[in-house]
C-alpha atoms as a PDB file:
ATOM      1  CA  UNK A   1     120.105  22.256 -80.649  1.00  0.00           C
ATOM      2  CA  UNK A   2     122.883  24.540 -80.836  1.00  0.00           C
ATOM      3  CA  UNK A   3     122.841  27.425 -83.658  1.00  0.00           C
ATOM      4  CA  UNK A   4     126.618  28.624 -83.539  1.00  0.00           C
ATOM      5  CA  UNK A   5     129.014  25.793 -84.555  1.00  0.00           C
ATOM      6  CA  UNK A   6     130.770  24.136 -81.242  1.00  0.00           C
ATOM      7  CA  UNK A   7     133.892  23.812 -83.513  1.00  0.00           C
ATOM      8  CA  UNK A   8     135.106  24.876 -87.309  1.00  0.00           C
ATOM      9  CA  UNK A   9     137.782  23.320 -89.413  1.00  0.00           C
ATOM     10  CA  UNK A  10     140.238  24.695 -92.149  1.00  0.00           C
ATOM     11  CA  UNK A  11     141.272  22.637 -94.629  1.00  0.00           C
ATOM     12  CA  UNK A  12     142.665  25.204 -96.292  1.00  0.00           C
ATOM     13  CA  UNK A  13     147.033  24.499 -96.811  1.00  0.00           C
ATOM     14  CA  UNK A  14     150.208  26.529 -98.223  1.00  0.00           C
ATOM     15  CA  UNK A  15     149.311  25.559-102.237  1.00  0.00           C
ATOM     16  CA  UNK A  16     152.550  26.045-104.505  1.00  0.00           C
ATOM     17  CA  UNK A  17     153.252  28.330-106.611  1.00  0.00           C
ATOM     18  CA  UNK A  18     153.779  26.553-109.330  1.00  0.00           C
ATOM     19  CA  UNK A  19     153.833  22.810-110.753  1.00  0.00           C
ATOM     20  CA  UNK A  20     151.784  21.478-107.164  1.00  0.00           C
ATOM     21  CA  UNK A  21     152.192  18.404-108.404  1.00  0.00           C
ATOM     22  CA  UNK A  22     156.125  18.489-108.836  1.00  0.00           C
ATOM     23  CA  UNK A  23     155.939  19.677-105.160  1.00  0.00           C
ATOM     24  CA  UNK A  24     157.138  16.754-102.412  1.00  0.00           C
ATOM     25  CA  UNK A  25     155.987  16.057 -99.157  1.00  0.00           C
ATOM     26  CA  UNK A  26     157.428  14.782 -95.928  1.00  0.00           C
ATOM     27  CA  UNK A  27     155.632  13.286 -92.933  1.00  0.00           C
ATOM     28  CA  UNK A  28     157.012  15.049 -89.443  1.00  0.00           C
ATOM     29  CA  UNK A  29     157.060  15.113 -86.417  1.00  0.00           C
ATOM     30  CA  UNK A  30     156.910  18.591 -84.464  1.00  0.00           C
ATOM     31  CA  UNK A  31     158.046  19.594 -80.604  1.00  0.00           C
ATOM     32  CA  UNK A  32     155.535  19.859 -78.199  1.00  0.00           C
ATOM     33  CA  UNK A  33     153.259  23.257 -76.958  1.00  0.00           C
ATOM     34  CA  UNK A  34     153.486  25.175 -80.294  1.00  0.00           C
ATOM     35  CA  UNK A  35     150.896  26.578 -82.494  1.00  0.00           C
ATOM     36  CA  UNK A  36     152.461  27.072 -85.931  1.00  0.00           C
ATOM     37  CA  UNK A  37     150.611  28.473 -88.852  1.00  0.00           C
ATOM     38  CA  UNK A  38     150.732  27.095 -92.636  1.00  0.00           C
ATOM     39  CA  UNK A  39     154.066  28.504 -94.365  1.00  0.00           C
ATOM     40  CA  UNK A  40     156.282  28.651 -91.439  1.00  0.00           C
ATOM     41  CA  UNK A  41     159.952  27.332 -91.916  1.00  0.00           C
ATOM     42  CA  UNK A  42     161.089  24.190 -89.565  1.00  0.00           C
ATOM     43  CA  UNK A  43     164.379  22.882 -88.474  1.00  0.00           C
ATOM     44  CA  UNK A  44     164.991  20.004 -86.840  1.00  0.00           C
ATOM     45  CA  UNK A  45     165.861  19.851 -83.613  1.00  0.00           C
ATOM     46  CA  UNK A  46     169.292  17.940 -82.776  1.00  0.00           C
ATOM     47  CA  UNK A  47     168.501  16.580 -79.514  1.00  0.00           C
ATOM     48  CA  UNK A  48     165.665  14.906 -80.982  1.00  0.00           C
ATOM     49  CA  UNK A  49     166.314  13.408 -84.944  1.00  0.00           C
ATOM     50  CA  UNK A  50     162.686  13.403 -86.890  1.00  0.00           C
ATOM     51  CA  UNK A  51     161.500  16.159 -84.407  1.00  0.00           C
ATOM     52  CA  UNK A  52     161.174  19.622 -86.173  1.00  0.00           C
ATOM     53  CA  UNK A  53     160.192  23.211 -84.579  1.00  0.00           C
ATOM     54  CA  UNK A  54     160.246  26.714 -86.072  1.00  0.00           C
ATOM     55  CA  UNK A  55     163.379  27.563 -87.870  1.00  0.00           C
ATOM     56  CA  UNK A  56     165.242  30.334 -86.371  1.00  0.00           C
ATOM     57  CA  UNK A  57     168.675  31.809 -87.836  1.00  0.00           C
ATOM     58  CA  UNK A  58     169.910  32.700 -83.991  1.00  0.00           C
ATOM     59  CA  UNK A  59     169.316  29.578 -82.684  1.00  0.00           C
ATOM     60  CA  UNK A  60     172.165  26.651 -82.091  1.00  0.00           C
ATOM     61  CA  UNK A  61     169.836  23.799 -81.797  1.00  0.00           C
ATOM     62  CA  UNK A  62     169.346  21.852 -85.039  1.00  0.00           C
ATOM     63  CA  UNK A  63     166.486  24.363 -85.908  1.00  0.00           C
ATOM     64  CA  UNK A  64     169.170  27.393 -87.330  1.00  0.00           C
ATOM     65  CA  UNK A  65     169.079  24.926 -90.855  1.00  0.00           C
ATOM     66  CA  UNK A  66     166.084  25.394 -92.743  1.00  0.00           C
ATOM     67  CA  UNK A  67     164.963  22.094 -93.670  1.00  0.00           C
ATOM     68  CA  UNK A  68     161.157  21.852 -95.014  1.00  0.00           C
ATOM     69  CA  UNK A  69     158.004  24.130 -94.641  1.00  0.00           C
ATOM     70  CA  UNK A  70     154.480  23.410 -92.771  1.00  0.00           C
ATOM     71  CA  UNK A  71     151.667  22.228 -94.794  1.00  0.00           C
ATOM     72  CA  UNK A  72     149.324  23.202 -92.887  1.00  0.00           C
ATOM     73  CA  UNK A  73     148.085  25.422 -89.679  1.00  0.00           C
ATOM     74  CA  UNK A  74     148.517  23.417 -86.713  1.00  0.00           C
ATOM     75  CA  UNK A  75     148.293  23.123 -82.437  1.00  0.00           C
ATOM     76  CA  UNK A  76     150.746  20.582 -81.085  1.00  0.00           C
ATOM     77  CA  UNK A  77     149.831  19.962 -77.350  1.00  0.00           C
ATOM     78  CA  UNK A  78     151.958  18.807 -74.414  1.00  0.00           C
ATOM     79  CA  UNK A  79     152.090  15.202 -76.003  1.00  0.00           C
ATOM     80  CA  UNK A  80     153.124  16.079 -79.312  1.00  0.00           C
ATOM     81  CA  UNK A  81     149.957  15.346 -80.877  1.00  0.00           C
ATOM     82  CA  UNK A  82     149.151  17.332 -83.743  1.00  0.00           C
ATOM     83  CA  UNK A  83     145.429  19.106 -84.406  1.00  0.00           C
ATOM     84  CA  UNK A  84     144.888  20.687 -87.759  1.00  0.00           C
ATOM     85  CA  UNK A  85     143.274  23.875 -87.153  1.00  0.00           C
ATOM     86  CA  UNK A  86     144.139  27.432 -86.288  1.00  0.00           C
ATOM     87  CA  UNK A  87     142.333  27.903 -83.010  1.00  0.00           C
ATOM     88  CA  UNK A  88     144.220  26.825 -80.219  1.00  0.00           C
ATOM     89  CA  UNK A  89     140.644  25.818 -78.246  1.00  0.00           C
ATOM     90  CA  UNK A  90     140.493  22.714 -80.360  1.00  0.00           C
ATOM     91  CA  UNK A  91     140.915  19.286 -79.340  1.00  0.00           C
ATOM     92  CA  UNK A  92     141.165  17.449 -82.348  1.00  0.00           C
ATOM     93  CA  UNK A  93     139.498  17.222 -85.528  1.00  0.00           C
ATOM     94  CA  UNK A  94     135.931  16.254 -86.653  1.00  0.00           C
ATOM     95  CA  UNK A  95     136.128  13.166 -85.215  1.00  0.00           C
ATOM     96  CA  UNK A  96     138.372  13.980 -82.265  1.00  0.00           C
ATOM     97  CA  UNK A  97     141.313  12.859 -84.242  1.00  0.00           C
ATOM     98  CA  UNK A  98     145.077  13.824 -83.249  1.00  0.00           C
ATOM     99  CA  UNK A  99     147.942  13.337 -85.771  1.00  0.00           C
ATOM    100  CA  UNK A 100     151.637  12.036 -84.892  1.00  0.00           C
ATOM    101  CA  UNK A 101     153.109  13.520 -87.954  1.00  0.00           C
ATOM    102  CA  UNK A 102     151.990  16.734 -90.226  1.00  0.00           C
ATOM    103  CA  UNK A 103     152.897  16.798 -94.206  1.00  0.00           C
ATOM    104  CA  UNK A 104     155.759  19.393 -94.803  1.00  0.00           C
ATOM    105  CA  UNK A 105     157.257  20.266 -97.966  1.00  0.00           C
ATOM    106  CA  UNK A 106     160.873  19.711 -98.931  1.00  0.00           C
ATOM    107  CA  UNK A 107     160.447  20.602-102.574  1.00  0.00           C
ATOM    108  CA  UNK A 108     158.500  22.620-104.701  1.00  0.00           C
ATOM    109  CA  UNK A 109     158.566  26.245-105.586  1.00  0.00           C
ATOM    110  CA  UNK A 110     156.258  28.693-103.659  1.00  0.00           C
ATOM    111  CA  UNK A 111     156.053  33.006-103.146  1.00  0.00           C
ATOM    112  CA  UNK A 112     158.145  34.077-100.371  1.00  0.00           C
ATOM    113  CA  UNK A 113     155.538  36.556 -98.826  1.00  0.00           C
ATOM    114  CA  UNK A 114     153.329  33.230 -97.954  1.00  0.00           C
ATOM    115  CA  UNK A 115     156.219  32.008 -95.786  1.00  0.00           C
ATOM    116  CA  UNK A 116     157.074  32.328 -92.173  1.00  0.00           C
ATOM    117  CA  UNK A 117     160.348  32.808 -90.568  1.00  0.00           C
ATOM    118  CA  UNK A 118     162.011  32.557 -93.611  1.00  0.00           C
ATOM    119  CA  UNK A 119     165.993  34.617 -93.725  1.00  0.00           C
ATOM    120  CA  UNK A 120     168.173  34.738 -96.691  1.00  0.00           C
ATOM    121  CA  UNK A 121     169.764  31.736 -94.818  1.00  0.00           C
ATOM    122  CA  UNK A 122     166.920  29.915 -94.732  1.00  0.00           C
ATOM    123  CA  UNK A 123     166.639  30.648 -98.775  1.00  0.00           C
ATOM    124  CA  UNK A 124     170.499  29.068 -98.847  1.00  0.00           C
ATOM    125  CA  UNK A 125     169.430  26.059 -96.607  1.00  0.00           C
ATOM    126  CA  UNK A 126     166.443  25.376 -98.937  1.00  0.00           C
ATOM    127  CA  UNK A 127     167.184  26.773-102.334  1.00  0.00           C
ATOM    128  CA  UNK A 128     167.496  29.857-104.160  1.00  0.00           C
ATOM    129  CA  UNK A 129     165.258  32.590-105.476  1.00  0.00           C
ATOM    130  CA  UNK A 130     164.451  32.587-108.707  1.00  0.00           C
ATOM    131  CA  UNK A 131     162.965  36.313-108.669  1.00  0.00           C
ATOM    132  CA  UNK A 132     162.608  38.464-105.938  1.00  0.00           C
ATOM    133  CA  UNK A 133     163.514  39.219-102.485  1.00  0.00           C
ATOM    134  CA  UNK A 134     162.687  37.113 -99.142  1.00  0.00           C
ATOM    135  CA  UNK A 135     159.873  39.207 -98.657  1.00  0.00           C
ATOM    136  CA  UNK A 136     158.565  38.958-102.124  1.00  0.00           C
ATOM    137  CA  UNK A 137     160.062  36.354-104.286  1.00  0.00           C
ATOM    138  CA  UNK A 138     159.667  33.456-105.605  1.00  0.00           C
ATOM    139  CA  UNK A 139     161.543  30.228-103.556  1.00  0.00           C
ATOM    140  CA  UNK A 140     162.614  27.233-105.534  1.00  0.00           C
ATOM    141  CA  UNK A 141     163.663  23.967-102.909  1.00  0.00           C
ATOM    142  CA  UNK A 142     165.245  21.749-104.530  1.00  0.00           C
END
């Protein structure tokens, strides 16, 4: 019998900062061959509607318009199948399991310093402050 674990899982997700249960959640997909942590900022991707990938200000492909936030920490393989988990070793969850689509939030109000990627032009495509800076505020999405 084995004494170190063959694999661990995190259930652990980005919590708002306040009024969780105000807070609303969106099914997605996500583009292939990523690892993307709990907290990062997603755009979706043009080419493919209902598809969404790490938002990035510079880009011109759907993803430069901040549209919702990751739940949770996350591998996406080849397929597009989503894994919960941090470690990019894992195949799947207790049970082997692979997702299609990962919650994401699209409202609720959370502290800035727990997100990833975001830009005061991601704050305009999802929001506004309501104290703070992007690196320590506090982000309300409407």
């Amino acid at each position: 019998m084995p004494t170190a674990p063959v694999a661990t899982f995190s259930n652990k997700r980005l919590e708002p900062y306040e009024d969780p249960k105000g807070a609303v959640l969106r099914a997605v997909k996500l583009t292939a061959s990523q690892t993307l942590a709990r907290g990062t900022v997603l755009g979706e991707v043009t080419l493919t509607p209902g598809v969404f990938s790490a938002y990035n200000d510079a880009h011109n492909d759907g993803t430069e318009v901040a549209k919702c936030i990751l739940s949770q920490d996350v591998v996406v393989d080849a397929a597009g199948l989503i894994t919960v988990t941090a470690t990019a070793g894992q195949s799947g969850g207790e049970h082997g399991e692979k997702l299609l689509s990962i919650p994401t939030y699209v409202a609720g109000t959370f502290k800035t310093s727990e997100l990833i990627g975001l830009d005061a032009n991601g704050v305009a495509d999802l929001g506004r402050l309501l104290q703070g800076s992007v690196a320590d505020g506090i982000l309300r999405m409407a």
